[in-house]
N, C-alpha and C. Protein backbone atom coordinates (compact mmCIF):
# COMPACT_ATOMS: atom_id res chain seq x y z
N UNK A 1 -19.75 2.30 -3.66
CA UNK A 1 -18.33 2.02 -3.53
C UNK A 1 -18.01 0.68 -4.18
N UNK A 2 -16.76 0.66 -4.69
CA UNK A 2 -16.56 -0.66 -5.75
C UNK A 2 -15.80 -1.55 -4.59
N UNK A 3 -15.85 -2.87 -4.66
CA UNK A 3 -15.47 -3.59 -3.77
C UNK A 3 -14.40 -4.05 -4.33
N UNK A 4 -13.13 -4.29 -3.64
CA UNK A 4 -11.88 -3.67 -3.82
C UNK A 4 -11.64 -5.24 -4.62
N UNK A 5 -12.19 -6.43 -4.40
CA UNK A 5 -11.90 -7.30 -5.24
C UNK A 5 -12.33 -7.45 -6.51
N UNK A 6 -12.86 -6.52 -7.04
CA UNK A 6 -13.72 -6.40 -8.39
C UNK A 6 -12.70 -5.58 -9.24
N UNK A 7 -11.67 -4.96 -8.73
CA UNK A 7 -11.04 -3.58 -9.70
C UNK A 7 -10.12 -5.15 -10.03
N UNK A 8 -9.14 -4.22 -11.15
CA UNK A 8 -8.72 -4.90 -12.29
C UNK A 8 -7.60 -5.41 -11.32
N UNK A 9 -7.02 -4.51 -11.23
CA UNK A 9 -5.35 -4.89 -9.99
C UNK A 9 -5.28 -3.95 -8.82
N UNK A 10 -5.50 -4.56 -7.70
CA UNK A 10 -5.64 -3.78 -6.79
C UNK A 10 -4.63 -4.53 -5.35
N UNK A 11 -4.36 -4.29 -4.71
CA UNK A 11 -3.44 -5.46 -4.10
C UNK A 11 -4.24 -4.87 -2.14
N UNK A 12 -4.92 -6.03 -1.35
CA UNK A 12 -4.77 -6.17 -0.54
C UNK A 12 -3.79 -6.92 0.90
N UNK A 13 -3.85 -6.10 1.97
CA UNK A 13 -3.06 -6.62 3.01
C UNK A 13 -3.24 -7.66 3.76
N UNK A 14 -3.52 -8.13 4.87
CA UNK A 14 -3.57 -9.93 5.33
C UNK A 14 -5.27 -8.98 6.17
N UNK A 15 -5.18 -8.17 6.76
CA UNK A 15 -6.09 -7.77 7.31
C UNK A 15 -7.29 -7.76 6.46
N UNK A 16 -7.23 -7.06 5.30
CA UNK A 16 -8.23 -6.82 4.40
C UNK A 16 -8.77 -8.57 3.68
N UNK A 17 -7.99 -8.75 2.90
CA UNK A 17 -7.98 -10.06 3.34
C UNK A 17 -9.11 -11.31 4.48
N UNK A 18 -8.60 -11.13 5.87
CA UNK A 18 -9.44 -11.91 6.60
C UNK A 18 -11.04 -11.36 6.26
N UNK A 19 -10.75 -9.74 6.20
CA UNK A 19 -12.53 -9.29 6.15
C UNK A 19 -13.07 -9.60 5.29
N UNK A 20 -12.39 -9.87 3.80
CA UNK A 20 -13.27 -10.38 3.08
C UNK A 20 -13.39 -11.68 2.95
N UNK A 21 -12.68 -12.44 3.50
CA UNK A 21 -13.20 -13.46 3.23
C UNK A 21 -13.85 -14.33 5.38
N UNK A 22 -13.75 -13.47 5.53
CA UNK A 22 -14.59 -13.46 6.84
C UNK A 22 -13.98 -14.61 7.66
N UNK A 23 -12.48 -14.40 8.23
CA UNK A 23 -11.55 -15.71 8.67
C UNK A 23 -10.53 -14.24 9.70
N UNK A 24 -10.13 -15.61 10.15
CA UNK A 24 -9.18 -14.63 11.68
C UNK A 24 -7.92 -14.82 11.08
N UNK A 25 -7.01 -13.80 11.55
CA UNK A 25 -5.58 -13.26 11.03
C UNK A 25 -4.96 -15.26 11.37
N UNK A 26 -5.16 -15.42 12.36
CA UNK A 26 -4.82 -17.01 12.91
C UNK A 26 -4.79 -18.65 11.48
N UNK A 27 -6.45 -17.92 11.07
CA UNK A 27 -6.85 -18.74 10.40
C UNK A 27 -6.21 -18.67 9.09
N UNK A 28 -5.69 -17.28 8.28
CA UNK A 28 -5.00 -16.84 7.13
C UNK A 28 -3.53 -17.62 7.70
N UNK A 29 -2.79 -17.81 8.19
CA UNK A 29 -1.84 -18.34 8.00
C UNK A 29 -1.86 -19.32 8.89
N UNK A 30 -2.51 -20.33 9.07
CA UNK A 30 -2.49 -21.81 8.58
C UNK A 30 -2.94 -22.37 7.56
N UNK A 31 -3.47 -21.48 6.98
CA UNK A 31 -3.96 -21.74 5.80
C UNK A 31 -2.85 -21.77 4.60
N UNK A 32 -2.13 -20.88 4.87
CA UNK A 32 -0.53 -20.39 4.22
C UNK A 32 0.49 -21.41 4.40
N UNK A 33 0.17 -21.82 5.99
CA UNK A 33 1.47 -22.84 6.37
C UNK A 33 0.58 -23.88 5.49
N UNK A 34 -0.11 -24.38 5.61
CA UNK A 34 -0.75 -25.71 5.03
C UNK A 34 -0.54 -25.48 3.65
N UNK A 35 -0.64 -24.52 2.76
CA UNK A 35 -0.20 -24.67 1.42
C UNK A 35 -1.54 -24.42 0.69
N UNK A 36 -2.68 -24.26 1.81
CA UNK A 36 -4.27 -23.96 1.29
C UNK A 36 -4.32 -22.25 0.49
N UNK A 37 -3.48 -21.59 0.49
CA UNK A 37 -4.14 -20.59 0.50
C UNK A 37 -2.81 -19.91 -0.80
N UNK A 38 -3.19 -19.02 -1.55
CA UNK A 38 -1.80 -18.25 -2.30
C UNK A 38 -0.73 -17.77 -2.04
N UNK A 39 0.03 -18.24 -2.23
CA UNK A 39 1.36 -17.07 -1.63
C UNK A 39 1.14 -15.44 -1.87
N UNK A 40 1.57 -15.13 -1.04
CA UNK A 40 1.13 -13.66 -1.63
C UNK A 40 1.76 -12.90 -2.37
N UNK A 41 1.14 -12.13 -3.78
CA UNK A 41 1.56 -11.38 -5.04
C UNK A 41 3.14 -10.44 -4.36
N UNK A 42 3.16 -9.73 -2.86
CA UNK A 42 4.09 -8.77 -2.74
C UNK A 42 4.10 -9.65 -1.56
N UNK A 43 5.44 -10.77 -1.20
CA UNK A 43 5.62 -11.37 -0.52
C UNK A 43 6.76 -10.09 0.90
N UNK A 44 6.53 -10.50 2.26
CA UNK A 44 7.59 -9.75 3.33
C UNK A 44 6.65 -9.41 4.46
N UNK A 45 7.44 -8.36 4.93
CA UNK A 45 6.70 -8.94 6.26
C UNK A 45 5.42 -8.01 6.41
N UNK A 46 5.12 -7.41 5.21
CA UNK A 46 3.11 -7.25 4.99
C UNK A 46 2.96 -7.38 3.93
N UNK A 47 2.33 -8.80 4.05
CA UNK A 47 2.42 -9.40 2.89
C UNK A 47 0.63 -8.51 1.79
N UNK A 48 0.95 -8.56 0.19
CA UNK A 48 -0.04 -8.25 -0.55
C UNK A 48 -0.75 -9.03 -1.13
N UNK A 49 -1.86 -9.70 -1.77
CA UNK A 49 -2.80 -10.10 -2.76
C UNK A 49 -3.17 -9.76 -3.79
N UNK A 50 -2.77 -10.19 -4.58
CA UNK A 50 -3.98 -8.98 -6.07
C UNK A 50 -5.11 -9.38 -5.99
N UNK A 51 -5.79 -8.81 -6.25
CA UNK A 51 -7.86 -8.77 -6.55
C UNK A 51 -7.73 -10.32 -7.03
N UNK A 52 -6.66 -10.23 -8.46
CA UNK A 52 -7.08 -11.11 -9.33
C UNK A 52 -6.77 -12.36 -8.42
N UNK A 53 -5.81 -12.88 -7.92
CA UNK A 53 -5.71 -14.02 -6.77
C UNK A 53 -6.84 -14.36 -6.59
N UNK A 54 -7.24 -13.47 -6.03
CA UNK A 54 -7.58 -13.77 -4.57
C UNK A 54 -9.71 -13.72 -4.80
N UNK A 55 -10.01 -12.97 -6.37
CA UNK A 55 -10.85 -14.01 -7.09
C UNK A 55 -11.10 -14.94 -7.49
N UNK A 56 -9.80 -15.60 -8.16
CA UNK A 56 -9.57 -16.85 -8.47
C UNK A 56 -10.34 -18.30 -7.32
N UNK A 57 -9.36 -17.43 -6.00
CA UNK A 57 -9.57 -18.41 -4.68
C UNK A 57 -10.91 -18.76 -4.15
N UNK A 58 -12.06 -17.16 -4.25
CA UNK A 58 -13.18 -17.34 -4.12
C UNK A 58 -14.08 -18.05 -4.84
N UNK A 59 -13.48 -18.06 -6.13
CA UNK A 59 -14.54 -19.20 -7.01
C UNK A 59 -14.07 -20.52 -7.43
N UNK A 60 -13.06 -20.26 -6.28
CA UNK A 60 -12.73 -22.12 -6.59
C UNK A 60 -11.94 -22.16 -7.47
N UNK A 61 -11.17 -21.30 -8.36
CA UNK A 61 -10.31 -21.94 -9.69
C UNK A 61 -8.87 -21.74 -9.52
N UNK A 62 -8.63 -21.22 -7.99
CA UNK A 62 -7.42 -21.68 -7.36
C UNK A 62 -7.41 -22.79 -6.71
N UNK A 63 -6.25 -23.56 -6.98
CA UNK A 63 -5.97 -24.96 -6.06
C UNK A 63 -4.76 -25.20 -4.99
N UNK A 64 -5.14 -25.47 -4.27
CA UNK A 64 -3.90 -25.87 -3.03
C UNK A 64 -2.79 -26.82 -4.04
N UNK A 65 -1.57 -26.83 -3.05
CA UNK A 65 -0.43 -27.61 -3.66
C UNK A 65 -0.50 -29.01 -3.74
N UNK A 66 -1.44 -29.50 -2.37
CA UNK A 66 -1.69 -30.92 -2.40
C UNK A 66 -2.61 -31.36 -3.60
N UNK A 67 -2.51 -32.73 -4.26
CA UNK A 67 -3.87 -32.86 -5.00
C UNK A 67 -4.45 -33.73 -4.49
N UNK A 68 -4.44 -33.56 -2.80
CA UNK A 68 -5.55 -34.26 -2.22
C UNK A 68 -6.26 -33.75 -1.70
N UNK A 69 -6.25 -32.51 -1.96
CA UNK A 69 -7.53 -31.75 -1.11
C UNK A 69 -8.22 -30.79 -1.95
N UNK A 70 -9.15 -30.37 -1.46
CA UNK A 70 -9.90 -29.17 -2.19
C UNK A 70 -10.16 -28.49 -1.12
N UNK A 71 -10.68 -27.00 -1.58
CA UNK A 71 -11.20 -26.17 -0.60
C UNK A 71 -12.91 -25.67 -0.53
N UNK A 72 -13.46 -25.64 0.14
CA UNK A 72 -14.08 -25.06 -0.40
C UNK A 72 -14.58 -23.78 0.85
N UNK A 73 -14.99 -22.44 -0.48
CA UNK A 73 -15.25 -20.85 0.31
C UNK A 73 -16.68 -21.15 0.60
N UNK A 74 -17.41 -20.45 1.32
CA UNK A 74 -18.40 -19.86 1.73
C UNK A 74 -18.92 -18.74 2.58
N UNK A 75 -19.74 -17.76 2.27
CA UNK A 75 -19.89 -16.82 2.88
C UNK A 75 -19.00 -15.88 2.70
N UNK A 76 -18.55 -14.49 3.65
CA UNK A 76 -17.58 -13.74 3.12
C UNK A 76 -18.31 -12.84 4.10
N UNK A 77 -17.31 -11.25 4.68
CA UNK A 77 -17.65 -10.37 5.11
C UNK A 77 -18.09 -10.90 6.42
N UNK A 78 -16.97 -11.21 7.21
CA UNK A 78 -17.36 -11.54 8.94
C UNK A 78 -18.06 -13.11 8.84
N UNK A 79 -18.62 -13.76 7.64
CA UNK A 79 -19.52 -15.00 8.10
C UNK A 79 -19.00 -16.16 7.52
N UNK A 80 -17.56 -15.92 6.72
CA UNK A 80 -17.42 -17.31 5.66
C UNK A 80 -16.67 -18.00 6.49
N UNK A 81 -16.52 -19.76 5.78
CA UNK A 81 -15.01 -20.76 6.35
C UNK A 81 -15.34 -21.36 5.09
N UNK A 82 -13.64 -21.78 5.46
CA UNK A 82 -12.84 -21.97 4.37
C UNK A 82 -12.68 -23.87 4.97
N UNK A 83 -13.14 -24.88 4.18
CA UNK A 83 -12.98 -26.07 4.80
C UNK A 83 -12.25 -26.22 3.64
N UNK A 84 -11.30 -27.92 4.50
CA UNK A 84 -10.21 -28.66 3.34
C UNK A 84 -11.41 -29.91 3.47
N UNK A 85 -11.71 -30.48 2.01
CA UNK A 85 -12.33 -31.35 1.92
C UNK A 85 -11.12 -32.65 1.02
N UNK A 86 -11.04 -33.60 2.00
CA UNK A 86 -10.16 -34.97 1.36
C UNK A 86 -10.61 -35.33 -0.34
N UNK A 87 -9.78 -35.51 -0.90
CA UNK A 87 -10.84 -36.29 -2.47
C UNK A 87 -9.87 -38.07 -2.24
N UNK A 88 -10.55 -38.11 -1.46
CA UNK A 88 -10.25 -40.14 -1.18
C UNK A 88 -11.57 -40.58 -1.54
């Protein structure tokens, strides 16, 4: 089975989402309120992702709005966090 972040354009929901990147529905939007995380591709009230996002985010070559922070991913599938690291 192809893992749904690998297809070309594929758009996930906030649920799908937490599983892959292994974070609680809680944790996806403070991450949102904080400005850490993408707005989402099909913004309302279920919100979407494209693959392509939301690859970007996993390898780091998305950036938060602040340019004082960075993020960084680890893990994925029930085991990752997502820390804000200061650049002071």
């Amino acid at each position: 089975m192809v893992n749904p972040i690998d297809r070309p354009f594929y758009v996930l929901g906030a649920q799908d989402v937490c599983t892959l990147l292994g974070i609680s529905y809680p944790t996806l939007q403070r991450l949102r309120r904080e400005g850490l995380f993408p707005e989402p591709t099909i913004p309302g009230r279920q919100p979407r992702w494209s693959s392509t996002v939301l690859k970007e985010f996993v390898a780091g070559k998305w950036r938060p709005n602040s340019q004082s922070a960075t993020l960084s991913v680890t893990g994925g599938a029930g085991h990752g966090a997502i820390t804000r690291e200061s650049a002071e």
